[in-house]
N, C-alpha and C. Protein backbone atom coordinates (compact mmCIF):
# COMPACT_ATOMS: atom_id res chain seq x y z
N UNK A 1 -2.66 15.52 2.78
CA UNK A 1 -1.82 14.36 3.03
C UNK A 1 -1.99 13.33 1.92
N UNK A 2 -1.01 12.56 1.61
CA UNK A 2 -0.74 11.59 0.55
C UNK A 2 -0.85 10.11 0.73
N UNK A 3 -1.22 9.68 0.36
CA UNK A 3 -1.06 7.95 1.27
C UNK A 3 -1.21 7.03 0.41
N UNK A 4 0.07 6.32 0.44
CA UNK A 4 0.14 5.68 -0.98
C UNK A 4 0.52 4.09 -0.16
N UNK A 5 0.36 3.50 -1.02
CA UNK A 5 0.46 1.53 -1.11
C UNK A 5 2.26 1.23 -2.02
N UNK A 6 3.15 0.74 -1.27
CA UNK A 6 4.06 -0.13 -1.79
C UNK A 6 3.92 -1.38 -1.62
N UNK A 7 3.97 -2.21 -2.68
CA UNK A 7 3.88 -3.47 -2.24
C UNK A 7 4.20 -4.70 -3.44
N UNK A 8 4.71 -5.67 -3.11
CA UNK A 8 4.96 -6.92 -4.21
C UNK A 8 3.55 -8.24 -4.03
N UNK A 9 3.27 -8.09 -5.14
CA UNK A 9 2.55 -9.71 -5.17
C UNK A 9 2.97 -10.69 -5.97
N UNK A 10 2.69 -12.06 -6.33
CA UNK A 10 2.77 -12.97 -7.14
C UNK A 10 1.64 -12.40 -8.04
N UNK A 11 2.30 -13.17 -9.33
CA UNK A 11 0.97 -12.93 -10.59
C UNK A 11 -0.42 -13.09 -10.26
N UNK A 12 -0.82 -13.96 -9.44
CA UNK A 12 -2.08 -14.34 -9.42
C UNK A 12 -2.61 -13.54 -7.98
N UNK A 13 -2.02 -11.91 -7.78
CA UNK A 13 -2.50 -11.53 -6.79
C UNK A 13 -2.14 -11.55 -5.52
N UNK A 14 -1.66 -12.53 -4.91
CA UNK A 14 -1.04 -12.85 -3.65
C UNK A 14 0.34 -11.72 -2.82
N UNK A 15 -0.20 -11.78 -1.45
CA UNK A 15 0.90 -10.90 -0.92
C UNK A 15 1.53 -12.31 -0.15
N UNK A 16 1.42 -13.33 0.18
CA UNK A 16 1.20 -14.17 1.24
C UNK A 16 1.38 -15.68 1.28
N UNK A 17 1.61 -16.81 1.31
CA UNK A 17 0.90 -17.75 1.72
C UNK A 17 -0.20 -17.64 2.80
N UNK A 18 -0.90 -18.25 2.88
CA UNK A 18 -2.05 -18.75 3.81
C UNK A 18 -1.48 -18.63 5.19
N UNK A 19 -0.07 -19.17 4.91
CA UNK A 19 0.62 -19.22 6.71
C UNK A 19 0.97 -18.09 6.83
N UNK A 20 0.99 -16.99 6.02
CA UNK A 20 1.88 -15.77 5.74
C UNK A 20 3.60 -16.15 5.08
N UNK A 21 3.90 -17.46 5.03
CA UNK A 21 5.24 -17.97 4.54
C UNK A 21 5.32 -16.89 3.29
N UNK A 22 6.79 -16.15 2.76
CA UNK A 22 7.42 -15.39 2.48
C UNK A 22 8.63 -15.73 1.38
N UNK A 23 8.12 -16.88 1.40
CA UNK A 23 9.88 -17.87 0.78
C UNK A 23 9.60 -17.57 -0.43
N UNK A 24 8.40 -17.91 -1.26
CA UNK A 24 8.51 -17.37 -2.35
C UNK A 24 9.36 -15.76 -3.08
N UNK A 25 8.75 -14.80 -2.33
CA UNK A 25 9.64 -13.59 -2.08
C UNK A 25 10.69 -13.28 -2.16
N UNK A 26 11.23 -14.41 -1.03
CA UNK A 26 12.87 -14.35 -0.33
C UNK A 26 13.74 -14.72 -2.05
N UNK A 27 13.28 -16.04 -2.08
CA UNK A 27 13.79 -16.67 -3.32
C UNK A 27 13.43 -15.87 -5.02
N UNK A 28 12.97 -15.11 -4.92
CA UNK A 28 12.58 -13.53 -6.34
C UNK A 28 13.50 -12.69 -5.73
N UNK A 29 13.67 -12.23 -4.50
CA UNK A 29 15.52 -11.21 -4.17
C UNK A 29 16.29 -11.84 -4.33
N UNK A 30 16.59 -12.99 -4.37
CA UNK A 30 17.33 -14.02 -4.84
C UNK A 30 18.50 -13.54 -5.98
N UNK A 31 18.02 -13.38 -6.78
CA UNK A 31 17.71 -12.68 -8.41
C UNK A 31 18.35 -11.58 -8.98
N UNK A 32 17.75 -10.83 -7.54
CA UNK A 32 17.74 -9.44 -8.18
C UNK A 32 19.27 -8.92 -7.75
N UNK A 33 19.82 -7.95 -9.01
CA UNK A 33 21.08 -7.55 -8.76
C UNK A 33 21.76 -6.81 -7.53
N UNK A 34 23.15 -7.01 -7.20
CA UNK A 34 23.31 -6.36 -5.97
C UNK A 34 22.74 -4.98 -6.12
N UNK A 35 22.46 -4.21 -4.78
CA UNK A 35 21.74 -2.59 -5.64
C UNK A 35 20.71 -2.12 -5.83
N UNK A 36 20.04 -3.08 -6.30
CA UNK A 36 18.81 -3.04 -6.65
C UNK A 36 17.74 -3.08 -5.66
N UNK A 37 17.22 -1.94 -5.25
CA UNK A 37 15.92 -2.14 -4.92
C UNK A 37 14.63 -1.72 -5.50
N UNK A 38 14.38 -1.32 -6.31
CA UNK A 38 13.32 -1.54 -7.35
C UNK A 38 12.61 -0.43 -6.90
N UNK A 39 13.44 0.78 -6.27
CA UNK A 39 12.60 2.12 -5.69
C UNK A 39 12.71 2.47 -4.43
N UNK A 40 12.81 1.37 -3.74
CA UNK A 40 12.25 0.80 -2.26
C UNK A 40 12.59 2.03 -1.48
N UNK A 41 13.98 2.26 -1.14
CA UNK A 41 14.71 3.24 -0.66
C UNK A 41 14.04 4.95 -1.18
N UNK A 42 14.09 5.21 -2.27
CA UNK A 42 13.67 6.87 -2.44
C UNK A 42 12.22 6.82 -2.72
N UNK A 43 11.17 5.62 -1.90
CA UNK A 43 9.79 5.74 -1.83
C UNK A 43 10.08 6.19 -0.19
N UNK A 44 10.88 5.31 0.34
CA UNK A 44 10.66 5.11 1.80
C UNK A 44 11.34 6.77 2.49
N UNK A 45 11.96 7.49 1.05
CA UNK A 45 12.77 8.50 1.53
C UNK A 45 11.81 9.70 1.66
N UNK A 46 10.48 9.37 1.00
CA UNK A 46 9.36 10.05 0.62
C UNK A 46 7.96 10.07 1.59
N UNK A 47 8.28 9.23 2.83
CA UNK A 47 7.33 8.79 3.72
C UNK A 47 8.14 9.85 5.20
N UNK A 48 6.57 10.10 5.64
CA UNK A 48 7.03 10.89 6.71
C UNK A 48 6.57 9.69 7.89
N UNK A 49 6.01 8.96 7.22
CA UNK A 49 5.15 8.12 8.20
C UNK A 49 4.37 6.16 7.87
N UNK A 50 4.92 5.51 8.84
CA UNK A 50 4.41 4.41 7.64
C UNK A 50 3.60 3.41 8.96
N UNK A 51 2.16 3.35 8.28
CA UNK A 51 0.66 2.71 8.95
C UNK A 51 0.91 1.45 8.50
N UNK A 52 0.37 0.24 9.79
CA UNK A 52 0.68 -0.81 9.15
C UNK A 52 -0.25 -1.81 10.63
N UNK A 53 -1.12 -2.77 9.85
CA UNK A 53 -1.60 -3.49 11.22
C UNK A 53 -1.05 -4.61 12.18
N UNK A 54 -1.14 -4.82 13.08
CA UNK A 54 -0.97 -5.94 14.08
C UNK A 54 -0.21 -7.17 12.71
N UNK A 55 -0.86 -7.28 12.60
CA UNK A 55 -0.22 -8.91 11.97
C UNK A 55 0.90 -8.58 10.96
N UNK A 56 1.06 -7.46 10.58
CA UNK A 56 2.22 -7.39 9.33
C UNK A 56 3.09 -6.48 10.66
N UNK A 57 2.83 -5.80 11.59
CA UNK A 57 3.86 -5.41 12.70
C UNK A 57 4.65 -6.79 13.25
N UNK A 58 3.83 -7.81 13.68
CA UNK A 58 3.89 -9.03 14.13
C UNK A 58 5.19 -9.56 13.46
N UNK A 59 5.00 -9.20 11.89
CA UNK A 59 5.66 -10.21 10.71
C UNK A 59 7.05 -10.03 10.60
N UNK A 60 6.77 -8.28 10.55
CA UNK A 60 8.45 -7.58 10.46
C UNK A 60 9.04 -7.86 11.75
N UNK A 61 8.28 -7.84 12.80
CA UNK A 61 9.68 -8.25 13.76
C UNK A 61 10.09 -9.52 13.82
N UNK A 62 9.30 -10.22 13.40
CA UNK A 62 10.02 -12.27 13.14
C UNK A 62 11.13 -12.04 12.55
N UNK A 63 11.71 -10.96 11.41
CA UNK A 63 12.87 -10.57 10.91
C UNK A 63 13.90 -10.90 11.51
N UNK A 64 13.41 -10.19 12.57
CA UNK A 64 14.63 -9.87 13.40
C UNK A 64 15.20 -8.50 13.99
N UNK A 65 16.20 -7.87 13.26
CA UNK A 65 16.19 -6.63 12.85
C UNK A 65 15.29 -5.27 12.54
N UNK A 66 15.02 -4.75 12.81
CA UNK A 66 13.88 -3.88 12.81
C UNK A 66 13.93 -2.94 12.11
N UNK A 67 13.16 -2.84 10.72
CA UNK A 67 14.08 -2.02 9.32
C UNK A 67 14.01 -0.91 8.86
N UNK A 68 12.96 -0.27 9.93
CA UNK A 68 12.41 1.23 9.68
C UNK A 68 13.26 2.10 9.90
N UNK A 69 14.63 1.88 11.01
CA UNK A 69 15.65 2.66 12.28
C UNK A 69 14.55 3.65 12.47
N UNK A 70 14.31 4.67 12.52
CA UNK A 70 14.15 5.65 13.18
C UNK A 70 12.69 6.29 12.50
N UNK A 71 12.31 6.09 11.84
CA UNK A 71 11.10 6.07 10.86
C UNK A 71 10.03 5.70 11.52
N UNK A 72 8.95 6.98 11.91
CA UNK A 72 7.88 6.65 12.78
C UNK A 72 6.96 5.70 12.31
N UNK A 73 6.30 4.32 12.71
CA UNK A 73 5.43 3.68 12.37
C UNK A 73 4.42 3.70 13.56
N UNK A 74 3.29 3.47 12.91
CA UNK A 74 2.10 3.48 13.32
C UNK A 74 1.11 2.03 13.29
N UNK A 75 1.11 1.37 14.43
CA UNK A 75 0.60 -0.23 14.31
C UNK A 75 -1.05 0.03 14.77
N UNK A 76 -1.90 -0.63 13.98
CA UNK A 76 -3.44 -0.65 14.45
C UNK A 76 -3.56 -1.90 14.80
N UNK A 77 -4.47 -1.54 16.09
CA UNK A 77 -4.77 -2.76 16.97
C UNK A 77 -6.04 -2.00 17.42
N UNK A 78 -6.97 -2.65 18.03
CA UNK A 78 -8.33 -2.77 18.59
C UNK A 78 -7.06 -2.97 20.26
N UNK A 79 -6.28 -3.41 20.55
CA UNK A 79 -5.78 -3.89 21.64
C UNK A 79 -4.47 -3.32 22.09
N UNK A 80 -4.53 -2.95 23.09
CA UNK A 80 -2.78 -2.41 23.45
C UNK A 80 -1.62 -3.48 23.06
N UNK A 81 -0.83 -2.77 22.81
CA UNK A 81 0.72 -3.44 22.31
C UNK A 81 1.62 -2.67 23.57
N UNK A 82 2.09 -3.86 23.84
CA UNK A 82 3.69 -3.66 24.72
C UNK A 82 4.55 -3.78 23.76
N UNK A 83 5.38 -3.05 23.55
CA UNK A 83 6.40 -2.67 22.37
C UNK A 83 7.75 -3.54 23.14
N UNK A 84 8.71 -4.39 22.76
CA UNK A 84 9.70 -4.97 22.88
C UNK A 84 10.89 -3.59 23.39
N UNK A 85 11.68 -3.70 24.10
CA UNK A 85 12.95 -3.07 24.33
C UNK A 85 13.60 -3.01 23.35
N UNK A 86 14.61 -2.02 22.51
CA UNK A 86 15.00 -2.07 21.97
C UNK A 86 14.30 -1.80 20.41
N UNK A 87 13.43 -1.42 20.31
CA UNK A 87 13.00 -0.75 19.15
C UNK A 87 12.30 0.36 19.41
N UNK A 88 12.70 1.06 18.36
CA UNK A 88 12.97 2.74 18.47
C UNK A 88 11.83 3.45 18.91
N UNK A 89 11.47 4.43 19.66
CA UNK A 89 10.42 5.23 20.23
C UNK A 89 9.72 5.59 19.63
N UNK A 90 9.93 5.83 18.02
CA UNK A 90 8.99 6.76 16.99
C UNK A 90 8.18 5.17 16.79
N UNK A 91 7.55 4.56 17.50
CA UNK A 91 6.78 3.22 17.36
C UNK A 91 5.50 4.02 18.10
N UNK A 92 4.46 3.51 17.51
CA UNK A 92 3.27 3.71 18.61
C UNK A 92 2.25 3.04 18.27
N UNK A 93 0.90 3.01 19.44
CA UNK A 93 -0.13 2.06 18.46
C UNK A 93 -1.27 2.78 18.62
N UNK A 94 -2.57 2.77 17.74
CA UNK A 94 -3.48 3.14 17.86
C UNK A 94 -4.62 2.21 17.54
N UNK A 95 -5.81 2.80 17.92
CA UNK A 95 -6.90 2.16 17.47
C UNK A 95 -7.98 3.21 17.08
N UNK A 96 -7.36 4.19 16.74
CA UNK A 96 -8.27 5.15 15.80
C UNK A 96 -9.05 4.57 14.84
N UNK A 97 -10.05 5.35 14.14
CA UNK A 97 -10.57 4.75 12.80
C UNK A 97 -9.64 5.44 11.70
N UNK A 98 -9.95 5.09 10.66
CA UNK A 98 -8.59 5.60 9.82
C UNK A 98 -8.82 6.85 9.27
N UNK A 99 -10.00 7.74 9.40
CA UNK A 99 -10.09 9.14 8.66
C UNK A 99 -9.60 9.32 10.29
N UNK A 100 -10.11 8.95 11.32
CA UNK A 100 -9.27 10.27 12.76
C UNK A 100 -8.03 10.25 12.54
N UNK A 101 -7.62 8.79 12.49
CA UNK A 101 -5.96 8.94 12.34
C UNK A 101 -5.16 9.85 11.58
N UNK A 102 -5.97 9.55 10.53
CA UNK A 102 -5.05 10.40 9.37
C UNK A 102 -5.20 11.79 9.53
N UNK A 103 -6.45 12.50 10.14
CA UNK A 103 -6.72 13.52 10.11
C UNK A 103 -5.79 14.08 11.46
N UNK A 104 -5.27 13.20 12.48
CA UNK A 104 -5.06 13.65 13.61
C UNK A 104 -2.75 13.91 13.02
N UNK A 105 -2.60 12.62 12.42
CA UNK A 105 -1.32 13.01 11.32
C UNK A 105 -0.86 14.02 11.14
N UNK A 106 -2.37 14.54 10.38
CA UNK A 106 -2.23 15.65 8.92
C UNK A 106 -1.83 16.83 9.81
N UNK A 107 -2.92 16.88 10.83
CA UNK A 107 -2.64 18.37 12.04
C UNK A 107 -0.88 18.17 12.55
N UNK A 108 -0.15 17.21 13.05
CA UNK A 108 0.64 16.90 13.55
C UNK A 108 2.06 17.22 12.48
N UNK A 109 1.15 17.54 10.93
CA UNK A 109 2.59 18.26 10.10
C UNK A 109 2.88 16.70 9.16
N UNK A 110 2.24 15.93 9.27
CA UNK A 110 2.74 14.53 8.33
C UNK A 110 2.04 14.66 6.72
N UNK A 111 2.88 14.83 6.06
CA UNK A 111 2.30 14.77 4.71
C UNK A 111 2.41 13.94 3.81
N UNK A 112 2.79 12.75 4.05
CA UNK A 112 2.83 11.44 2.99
C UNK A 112 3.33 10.14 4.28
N UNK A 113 1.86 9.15 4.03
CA UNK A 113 2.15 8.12 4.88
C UNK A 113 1.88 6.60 4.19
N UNK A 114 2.40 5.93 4.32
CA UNK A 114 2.70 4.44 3.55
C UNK A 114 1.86 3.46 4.57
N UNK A 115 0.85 3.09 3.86
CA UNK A 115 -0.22 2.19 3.92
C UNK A 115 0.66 0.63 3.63
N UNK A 116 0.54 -0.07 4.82
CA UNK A 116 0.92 -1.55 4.60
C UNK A 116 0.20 -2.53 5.36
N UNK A 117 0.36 -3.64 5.05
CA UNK A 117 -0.59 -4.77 5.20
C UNK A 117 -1.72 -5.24 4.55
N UNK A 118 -2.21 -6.00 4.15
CA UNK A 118 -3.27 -6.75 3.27
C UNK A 118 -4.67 -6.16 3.96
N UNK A 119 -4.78 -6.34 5.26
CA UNK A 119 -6.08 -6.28 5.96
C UNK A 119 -5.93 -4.47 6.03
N UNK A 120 -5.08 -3.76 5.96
CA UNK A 120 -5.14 -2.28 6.24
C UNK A 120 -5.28 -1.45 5.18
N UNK A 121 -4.48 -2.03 3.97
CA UNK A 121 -4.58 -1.37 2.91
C UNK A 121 -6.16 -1.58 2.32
N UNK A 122 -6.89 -2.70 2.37
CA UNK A 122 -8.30 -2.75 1.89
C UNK A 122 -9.32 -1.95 3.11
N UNK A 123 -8.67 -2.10 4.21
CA UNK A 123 -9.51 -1.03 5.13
C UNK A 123 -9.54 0.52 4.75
N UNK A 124 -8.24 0.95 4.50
CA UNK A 124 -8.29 2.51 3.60
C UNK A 124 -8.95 2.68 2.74
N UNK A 125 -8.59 1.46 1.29
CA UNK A 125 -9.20 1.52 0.24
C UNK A 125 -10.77 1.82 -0.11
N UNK A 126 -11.30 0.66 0.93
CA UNK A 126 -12.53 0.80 0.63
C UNK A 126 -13.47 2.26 1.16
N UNK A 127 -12.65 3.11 2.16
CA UNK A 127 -13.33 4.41 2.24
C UNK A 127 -12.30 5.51 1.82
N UNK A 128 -11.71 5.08 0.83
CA UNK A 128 -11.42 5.85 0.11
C UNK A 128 -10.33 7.16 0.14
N UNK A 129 -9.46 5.95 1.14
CA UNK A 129 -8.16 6.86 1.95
C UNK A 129 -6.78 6.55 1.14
N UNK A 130 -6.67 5.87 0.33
CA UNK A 130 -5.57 5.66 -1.12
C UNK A 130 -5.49 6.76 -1.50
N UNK A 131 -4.61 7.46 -2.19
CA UNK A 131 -3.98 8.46 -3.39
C UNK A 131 -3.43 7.64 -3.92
N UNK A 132 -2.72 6.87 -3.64
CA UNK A 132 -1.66 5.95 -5.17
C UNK A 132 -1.38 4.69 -4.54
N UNK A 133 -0.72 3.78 -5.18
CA UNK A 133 -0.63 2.23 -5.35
C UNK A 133 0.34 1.78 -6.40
N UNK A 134 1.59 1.45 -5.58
CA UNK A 134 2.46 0.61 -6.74
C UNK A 134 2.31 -0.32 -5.94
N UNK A 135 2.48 -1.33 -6.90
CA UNK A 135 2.47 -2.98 -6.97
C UNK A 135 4.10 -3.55 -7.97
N UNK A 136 4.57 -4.23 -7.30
CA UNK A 136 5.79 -5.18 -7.98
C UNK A 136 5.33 -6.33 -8.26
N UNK A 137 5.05 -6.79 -9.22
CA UNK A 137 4.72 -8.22 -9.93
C UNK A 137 5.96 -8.64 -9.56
N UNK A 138 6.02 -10.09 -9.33
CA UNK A 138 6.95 -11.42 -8.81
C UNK A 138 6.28 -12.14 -9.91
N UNK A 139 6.74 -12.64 -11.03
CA UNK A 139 6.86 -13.29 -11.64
C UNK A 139 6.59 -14.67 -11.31
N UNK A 140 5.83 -15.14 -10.30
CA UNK A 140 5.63 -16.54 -9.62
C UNK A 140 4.00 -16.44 -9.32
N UNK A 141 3.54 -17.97 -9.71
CA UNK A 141 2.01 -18.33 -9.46
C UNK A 141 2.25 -19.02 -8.34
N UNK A 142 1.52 -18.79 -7.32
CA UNK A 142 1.19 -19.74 -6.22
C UNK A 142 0.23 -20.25 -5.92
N UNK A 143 -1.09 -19.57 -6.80
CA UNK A 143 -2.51 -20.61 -6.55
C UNK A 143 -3.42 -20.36 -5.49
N UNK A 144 -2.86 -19.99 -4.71
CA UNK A 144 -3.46 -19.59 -3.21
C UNK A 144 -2.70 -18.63 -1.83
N UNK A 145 -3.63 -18.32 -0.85
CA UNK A 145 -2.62 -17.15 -0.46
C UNK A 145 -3.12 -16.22 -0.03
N UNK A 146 -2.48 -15.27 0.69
CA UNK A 146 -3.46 -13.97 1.07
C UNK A 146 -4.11 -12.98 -0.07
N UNK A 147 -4.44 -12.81 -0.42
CA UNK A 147 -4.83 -11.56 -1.49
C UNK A 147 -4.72 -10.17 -1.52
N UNK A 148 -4.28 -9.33 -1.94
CA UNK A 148 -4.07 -7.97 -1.47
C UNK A 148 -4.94 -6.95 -1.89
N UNK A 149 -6.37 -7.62 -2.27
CA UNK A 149 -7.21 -6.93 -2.77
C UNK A 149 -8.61 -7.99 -1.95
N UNK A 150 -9.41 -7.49 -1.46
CA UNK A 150 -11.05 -8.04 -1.24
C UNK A 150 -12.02 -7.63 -1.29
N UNK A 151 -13.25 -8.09 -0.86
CA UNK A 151 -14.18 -7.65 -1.22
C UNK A 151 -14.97 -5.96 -1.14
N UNK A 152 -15.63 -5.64 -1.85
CA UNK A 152 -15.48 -4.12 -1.65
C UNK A 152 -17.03 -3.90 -2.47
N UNK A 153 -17.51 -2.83 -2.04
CA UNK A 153 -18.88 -1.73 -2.00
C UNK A 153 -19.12 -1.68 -3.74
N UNK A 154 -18.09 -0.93 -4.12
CA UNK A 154 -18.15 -0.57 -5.22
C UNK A 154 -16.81 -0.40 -5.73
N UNK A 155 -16.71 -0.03 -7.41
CA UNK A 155 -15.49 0.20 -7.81
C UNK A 155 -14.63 0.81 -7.71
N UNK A 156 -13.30 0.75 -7.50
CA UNK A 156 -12.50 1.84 -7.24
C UNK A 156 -11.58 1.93 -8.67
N UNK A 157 -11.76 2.88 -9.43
CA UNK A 157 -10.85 3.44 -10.31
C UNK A 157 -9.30 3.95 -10.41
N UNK A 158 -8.70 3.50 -10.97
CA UNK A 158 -7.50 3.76 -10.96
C UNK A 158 -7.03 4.67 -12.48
N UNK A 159 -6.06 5.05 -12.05
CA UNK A 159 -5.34 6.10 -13.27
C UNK A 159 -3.44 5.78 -13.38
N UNK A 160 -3.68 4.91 -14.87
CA UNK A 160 -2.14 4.71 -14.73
C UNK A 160 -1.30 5.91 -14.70
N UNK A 161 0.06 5.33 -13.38
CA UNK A 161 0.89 6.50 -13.91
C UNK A 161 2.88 6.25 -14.58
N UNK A 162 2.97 5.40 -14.49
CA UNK A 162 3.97 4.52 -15.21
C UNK A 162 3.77 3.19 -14.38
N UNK A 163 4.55 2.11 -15.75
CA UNK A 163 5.39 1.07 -15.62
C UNK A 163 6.47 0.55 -16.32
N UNK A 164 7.56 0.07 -15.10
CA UNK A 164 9.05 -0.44 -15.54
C UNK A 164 8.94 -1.66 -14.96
N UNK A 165 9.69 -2.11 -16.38
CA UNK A 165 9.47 -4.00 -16.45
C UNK A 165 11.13 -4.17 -15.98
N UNK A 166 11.99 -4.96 -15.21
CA UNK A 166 13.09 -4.79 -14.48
C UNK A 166 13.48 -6.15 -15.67
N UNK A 167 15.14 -5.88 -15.71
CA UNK A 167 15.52 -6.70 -16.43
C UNK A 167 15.47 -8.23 -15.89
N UNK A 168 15.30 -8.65 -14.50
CA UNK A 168 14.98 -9.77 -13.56
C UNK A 168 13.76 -10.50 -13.87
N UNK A 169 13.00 -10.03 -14.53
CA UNK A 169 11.15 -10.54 -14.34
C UNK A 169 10.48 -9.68 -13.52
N UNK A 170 10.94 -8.43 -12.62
CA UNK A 170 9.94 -8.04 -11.82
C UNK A 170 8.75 -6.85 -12.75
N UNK A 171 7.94 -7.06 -12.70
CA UNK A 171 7.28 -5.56 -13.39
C UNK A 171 6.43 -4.62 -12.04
N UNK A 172 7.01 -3.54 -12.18
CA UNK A 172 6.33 -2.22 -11.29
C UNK A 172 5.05 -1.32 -11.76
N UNK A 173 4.33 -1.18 -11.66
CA UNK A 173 3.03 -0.04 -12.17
C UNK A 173 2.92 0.85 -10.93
N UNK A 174 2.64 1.55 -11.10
CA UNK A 174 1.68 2.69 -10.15
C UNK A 174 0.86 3.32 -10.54
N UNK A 175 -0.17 3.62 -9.89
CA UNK A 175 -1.53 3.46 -10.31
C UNK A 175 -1.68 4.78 -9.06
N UNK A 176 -2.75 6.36 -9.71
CA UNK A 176 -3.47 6.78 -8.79
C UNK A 176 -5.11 6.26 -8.61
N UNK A 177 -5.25 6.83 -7.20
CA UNK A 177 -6.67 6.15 -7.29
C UNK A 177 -7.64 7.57 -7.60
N UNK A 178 -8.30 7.24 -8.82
CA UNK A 178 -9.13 8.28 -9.11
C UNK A 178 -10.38 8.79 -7.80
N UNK A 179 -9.91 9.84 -7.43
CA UNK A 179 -10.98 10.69 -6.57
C UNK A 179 -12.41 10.64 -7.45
N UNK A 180 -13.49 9.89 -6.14
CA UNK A 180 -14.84 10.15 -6.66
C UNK A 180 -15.53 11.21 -7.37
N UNK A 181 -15.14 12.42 -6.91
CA UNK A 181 -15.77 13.84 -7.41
C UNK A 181 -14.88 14.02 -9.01
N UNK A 182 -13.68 13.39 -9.23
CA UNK A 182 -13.35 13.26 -10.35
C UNK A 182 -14.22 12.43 -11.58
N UNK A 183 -14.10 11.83 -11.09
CA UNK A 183 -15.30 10.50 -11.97
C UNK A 183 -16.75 11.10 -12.25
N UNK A 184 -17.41 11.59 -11.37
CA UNK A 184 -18.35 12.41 -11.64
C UNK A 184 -18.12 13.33 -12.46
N UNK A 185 -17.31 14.38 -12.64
CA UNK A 185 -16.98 15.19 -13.41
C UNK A 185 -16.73 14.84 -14.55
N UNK A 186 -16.12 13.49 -15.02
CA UNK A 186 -15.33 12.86 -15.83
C UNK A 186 -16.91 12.76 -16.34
N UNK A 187 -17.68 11.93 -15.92
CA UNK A 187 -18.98 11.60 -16.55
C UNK A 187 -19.91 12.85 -16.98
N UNK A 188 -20.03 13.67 -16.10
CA UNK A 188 -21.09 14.87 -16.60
C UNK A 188 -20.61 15.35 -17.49
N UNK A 189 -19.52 15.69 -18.23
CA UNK A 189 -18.38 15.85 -19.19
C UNK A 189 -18.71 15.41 -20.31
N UNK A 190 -18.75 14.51 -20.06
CA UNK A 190 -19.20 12.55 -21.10
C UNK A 190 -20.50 13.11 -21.94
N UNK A 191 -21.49 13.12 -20.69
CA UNK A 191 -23.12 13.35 -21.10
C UNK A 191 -22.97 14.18 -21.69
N UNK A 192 -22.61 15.66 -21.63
CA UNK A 192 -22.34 17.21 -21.95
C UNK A 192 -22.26 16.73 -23.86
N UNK A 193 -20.72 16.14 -23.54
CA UNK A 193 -20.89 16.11 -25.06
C UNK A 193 -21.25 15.32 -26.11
N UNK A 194 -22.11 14.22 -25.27
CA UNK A 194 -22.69 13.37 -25.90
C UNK A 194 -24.05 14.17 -26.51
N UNK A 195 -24.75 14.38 -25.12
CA UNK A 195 -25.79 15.28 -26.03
C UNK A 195 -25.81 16.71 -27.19
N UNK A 196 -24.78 17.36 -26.65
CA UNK A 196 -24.22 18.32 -27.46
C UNK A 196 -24.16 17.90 -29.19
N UNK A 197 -23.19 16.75 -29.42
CA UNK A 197 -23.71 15.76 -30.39
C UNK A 197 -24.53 15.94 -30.87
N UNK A 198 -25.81 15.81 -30.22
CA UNK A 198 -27.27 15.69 -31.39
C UNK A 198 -27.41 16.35 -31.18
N UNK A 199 -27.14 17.97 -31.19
CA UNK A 199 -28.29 18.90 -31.20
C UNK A 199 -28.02 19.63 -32.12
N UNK A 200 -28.59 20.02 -33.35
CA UNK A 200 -28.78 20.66 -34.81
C UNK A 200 -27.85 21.26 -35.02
């Protein structure tokens, strides 16, 4: 299974205001040409499945509209959710830890699932449940804000795999996340022919 990160920040990191306010955002689509979604659509065409916690479930329905149609999502809560009337059945909630979940997915035939929210995506990250990560730069400093990155164990490595700078100001990267047993390899590799080097 695949499980990758879509997501926009401001330059300085931010998914968020502090209140979760969005206007900044709203006002960068503003911008952007009719048409344009910067991928959005043939990423989302690529998801069998899209994970996402309580407070960013919370967020999308303030919308209004409910934008997944028919697109199974998966909300984490520690707490039961009563799901509203009127949004679609492929909704459910869990409070798995995130290797059962995913592992319980993977059996269930799901092979690529979209990691969202600030607090969920660093919950994967940090044990090491990422395969990839695009990020949309917004061209806007806000100074303060949620962050879409925190504190963490150790480093997590990344491996560029393109970026397109949009004629608007937006810039896109995607980034895999280098597998640990890679890095190791990558290093014993390193040593191999470092010492190899000096020897007569």
């Amino acid at each position: 299974m695949k499980a990758s990160v879509y997501i926009a920040t401001s330059l300085d990191g931010f998914i968020a205001r502090k209140d979760d306010g969005l206007d900044w955002l709203d006002k960068a689509n503003a911008i952007v040409p009719k048409g344009e979604d910067c991928g959005y659509h043939a990423f989302m065409d690529s998801v069998d499945t899209l994970i996402m916690g309580r407070k960013t479930y919370e967020k999308v329905l303030s919308f209004g509209q409910w934008p997944y149609e028919e697109k199974p999502v998966v909300v984490l809560s520690s707490h039961s959710i009563v799901f509203p009337p009127g949004l679609p059945n492929t909704l459910s909630h869990s409070s798995e830890s995130t290797r059962d979940l995913l592992e319980r997915l993977s059996k269930a035939g799901v092979t690529h699932v979209y990691i969202d929210g600030g607090n969920t995506i660093q919950r994967f990250l940090s044990v090491g449940l990422i395969d990839e990560i695009t990020i949309t730069v917004i061209p806007v400093i806000l100074g303060d804000g949620i962050p879409l990155f925190g504190p963490l164990e150790k480093d997590i490595h990344l491996s560029h795999i393109r970026t397109h700078v949009f004629d608007f100001g937006f810039v896109q990267t995607t980034y895999s996340v280098t597998p640990k047993e890679a890095l190791n390899e990558s290093f014993v590799s390193e040593r191999f022919l470092s010492l190899a080097s000096k020897l007569p």
